[in-house]
C-alpha atoms as a PDB file:
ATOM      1  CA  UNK A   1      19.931 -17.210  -2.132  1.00  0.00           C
ATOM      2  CA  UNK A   2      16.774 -18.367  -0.813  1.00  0.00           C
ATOM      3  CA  UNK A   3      13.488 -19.211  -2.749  1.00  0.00           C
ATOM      4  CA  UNK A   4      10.344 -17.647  -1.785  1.00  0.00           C
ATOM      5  CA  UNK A   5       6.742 -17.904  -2.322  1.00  0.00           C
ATOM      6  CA  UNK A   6       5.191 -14.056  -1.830  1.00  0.00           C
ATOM      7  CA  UNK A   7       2.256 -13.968   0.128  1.00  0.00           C
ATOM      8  CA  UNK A   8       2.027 -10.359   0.247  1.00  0.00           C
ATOM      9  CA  UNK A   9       2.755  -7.663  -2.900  1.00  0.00           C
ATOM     10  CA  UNK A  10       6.223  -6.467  -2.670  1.00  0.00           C
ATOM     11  CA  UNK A  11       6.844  -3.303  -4.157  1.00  0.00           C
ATOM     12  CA  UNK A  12      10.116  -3.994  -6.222  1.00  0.00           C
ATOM     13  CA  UNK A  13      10.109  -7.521  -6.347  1.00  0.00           C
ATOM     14  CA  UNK A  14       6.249  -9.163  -7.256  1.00  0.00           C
ATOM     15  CA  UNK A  15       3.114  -9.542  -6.153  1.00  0.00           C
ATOM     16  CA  UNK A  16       1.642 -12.189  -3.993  1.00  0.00           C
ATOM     17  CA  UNK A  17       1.745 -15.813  -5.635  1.00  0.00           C
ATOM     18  CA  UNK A  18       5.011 -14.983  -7.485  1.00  0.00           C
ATOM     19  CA  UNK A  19       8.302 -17.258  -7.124  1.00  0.00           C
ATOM     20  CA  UNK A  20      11.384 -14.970  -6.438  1.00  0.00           C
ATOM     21  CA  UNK A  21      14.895 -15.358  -5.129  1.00  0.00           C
ATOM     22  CA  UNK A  22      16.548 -13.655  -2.221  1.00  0.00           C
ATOM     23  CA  UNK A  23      19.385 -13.132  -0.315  1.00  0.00           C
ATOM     24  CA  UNK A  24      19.126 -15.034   2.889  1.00  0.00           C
ATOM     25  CA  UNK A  25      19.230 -11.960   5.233  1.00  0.00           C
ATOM     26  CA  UNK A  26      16.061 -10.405   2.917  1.00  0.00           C
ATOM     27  CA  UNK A  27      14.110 -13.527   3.462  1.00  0.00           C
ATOM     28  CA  UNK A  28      15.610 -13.951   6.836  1.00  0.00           C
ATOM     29  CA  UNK A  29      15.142 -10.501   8.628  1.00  0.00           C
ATOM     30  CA  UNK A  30      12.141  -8.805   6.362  1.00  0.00           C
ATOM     31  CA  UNK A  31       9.446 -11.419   4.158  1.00  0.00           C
ATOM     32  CA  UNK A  32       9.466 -14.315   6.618  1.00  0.00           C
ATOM     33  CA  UNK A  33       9.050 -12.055   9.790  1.00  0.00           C
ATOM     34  CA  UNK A  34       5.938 -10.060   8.064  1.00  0.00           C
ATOM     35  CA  UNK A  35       4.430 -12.579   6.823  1.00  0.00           C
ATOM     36  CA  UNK A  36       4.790 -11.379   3.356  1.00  0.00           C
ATOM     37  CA  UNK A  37       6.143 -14.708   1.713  1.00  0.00           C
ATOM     38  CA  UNK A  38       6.812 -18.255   2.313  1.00  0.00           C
ATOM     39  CA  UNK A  39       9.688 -20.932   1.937  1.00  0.00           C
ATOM     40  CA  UNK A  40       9.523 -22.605  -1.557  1.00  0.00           C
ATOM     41  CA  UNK A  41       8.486 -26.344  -1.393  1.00  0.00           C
ATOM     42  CA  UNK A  42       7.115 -28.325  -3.416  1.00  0.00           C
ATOM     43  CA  UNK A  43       3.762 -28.574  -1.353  1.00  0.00           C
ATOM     44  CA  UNK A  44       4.019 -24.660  -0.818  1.00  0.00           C
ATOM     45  CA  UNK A  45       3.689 -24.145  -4.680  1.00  0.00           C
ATOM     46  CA  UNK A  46       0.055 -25.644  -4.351  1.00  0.00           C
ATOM     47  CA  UNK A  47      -0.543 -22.940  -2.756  1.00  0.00           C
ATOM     48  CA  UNK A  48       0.237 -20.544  -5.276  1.00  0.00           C
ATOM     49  CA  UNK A  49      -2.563 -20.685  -7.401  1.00  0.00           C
ATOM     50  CA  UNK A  50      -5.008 -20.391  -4.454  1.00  0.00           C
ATOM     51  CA  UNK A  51      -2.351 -17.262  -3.416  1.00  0.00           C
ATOM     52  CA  UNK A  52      -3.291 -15.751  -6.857  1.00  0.00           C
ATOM     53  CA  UNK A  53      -7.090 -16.476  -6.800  1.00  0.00           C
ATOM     54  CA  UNK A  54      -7.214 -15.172  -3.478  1.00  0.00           C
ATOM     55  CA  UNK A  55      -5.139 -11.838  -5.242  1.00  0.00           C
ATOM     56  CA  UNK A  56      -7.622 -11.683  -8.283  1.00  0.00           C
ATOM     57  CA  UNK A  57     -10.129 -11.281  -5.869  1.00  0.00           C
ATOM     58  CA  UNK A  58      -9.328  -8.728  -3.900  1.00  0.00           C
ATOM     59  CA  UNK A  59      -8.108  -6.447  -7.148  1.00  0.00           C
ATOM     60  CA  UNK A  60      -9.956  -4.151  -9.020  1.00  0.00           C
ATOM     61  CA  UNK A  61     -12.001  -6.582 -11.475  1.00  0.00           C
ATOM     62  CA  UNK A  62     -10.991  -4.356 -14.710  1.00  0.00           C
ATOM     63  CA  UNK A  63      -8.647  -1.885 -16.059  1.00  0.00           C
ATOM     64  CA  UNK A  64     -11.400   0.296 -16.578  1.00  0.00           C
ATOM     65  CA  UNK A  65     -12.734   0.339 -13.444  1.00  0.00           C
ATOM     66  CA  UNK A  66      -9.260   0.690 -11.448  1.00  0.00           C
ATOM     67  CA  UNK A  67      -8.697   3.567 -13.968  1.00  0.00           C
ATOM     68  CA  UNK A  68     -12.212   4.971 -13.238  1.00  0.00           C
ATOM     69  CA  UNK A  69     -11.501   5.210  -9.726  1.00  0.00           C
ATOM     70  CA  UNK A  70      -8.050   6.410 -10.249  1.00  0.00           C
ATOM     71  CA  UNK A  71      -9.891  10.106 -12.123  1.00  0.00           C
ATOM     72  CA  UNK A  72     -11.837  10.313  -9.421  1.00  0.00           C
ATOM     73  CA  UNK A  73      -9.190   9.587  -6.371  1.00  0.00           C
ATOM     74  CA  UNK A  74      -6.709  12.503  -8.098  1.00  0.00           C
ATOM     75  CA  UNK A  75      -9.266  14.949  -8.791  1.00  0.00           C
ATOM     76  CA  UNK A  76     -10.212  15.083  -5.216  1.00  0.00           C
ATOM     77  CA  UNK A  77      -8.420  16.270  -1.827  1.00  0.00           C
ATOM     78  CA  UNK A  78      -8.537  15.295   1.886  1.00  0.00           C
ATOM     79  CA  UNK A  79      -7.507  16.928   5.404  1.00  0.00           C
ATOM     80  CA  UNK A  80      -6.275  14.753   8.028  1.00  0.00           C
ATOM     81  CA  UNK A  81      -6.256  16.098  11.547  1.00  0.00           C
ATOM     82  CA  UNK A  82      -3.231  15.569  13.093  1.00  0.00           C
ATOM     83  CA  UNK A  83      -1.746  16.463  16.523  1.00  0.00           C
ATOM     84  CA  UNK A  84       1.291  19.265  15.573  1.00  0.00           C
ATOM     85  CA  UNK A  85       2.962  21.993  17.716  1.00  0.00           C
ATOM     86  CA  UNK A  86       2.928  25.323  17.184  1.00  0.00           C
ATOM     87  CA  UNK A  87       5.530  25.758  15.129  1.00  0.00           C
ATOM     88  CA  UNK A  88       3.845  23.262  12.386  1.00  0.00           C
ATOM     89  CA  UNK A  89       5.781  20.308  13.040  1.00  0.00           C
ATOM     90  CA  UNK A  90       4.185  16.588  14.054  1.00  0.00           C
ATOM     91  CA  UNK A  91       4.316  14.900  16.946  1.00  0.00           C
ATOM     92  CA  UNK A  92       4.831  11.456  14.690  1.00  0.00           C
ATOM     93  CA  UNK A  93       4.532  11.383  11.785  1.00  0.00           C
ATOM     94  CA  UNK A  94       1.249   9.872   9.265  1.00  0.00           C
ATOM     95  CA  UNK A  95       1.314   6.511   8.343  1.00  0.00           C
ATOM     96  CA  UNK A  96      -0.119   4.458   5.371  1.00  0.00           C
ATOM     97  CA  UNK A  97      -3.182   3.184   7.609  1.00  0.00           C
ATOM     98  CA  UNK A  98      -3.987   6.954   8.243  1.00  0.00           C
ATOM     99  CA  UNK A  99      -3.929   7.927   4.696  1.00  0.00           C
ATOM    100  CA  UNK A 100      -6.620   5.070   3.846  1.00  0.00           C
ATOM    101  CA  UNK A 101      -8.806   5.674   6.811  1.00  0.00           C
ATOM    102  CA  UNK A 102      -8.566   9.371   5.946  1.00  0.00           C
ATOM    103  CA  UNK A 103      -9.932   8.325   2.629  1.00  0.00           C
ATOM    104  CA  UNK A 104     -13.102   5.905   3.532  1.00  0.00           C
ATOM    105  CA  UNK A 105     -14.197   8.667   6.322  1.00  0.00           C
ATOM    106  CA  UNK A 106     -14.478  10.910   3.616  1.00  0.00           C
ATOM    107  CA  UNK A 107     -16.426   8.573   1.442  1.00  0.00           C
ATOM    108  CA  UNK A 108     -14.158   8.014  -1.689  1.00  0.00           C
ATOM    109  CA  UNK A 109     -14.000   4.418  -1.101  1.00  0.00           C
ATOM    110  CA  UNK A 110     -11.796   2.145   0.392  1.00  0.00           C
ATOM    111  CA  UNK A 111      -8.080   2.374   0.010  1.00  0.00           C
ATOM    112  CA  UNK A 112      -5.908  -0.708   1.143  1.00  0.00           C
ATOM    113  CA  UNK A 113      -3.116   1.043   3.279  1.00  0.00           C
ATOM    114  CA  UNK A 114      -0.474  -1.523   1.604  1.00  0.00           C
ATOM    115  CA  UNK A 115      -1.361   0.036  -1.636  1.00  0.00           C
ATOM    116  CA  UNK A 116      -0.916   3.493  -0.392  1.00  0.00           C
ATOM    117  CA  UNK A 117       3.124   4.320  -0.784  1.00  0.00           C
ATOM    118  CA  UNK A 118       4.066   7.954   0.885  1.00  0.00           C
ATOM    119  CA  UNK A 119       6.297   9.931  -1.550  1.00  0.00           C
ATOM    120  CA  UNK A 120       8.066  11.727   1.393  1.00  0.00           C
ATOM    121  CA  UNK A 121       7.955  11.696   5.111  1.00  0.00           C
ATOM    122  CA  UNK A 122       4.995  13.500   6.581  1.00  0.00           C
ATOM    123  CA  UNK A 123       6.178  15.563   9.241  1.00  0.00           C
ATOM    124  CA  UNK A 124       4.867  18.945   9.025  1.00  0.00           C
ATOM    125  CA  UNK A 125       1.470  20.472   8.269  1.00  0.00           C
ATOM    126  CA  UNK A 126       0.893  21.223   4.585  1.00  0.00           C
ATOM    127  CA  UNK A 127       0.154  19.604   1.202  1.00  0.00           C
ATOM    128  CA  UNK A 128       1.396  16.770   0.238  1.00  0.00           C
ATOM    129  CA  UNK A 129       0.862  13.346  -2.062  1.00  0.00           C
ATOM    130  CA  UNK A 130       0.983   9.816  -1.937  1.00  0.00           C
ATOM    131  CA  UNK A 131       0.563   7.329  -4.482  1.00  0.00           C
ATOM    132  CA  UNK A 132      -2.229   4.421  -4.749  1.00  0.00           C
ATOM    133  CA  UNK A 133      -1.543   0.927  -6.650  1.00  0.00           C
ATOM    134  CA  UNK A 134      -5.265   0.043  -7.860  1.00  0.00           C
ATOM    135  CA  UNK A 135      -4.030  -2.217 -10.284  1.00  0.00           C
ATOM    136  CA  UNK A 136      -1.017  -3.201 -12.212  1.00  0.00           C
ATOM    137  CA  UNK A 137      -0.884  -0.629 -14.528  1.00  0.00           C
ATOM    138  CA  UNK A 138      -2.744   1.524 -12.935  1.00  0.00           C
ATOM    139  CA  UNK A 139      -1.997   4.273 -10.174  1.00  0.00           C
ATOM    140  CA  UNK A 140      -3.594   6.851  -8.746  1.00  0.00           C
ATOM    141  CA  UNK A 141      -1.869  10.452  -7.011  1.00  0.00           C
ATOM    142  CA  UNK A 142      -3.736  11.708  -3.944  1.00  0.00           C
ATOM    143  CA  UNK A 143      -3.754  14.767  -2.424  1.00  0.00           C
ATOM    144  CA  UNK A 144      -3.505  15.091   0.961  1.00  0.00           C
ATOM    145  CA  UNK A 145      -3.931  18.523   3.328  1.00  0.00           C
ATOM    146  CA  UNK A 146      -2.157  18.017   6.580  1.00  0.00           C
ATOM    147  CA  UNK A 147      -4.095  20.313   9.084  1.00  0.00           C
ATOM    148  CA  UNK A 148      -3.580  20.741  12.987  1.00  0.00           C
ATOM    149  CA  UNK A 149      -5.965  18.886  15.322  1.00  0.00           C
ATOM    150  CA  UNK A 150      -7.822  21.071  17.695  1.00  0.00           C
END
């Protein structure tokens, strides 16, 4: 087992500034490589409360507000142009970063694409939804309208 610092929110196993313990492979092959945590020293767990201040500052400053913007996020729908044949299928598929850019072009603020977590693979034109992390306990559905590009 190996003993990490995350850098990086992890859905499934904490947020950044937390302590957890991996297999070696996990740590080995996935968090190190990304950049998403750090070893565990002694001098690394300095770091951690700058990790977390960094965190706090980045995050929605209040429940209300996350759950303000959350209302608003569901209650609205966005097309992204995408290139597709003609029978409806992609060429590719959309990504995470394409959802949230999706969303600040159409003015409803900006999403952080490591937040954004795709419920199924986009690979056809059509409606789907994908879910946004604003806040611990807070999360917000959007709707997305997969259209061809011209």
């Amino acid at each position: 087992m190996a003993k990490l610092i995350l850098t990086h929110e992890v859905t499934g196993l904490g947020a950044a500034g937390d302590i957890v313990e991996v297999k070696n492979g996990y740590s080995r092959n996935f968090l190190l490589p990304r950049g998403f945590a750090i070893t565990w020293s002694k001098g690394g767990e300095k770091q951690v409360e700058s990790i977390k201040a960094a965190r706090a500052a980045q995050a929605v400053a209040s429940l209300e507000d996350a759950q303000a913007l959350a209302a608003s996020l569901s209650s609205k729908s966005v097309k992204i142009a995408v290139k597709a044949g003609a029978t409806g299928r992609l060429f590719g598929t959309v990504k995470t970063e394409d959802i949230a850019k999706a969303f600040e072009a159409a003015g409803l603020g900006n999403v952080d694409k490591r937040k954004v977590e795709i419920n199924d693979h986009i690979k056809s034109i059509g409606s789907y939804t994908a879910t946004v992390r604003l806040h611990e306990n807070v999360a917000a559905t959007l709707n997305l309208q997969i259209v061809a590009a011209k």
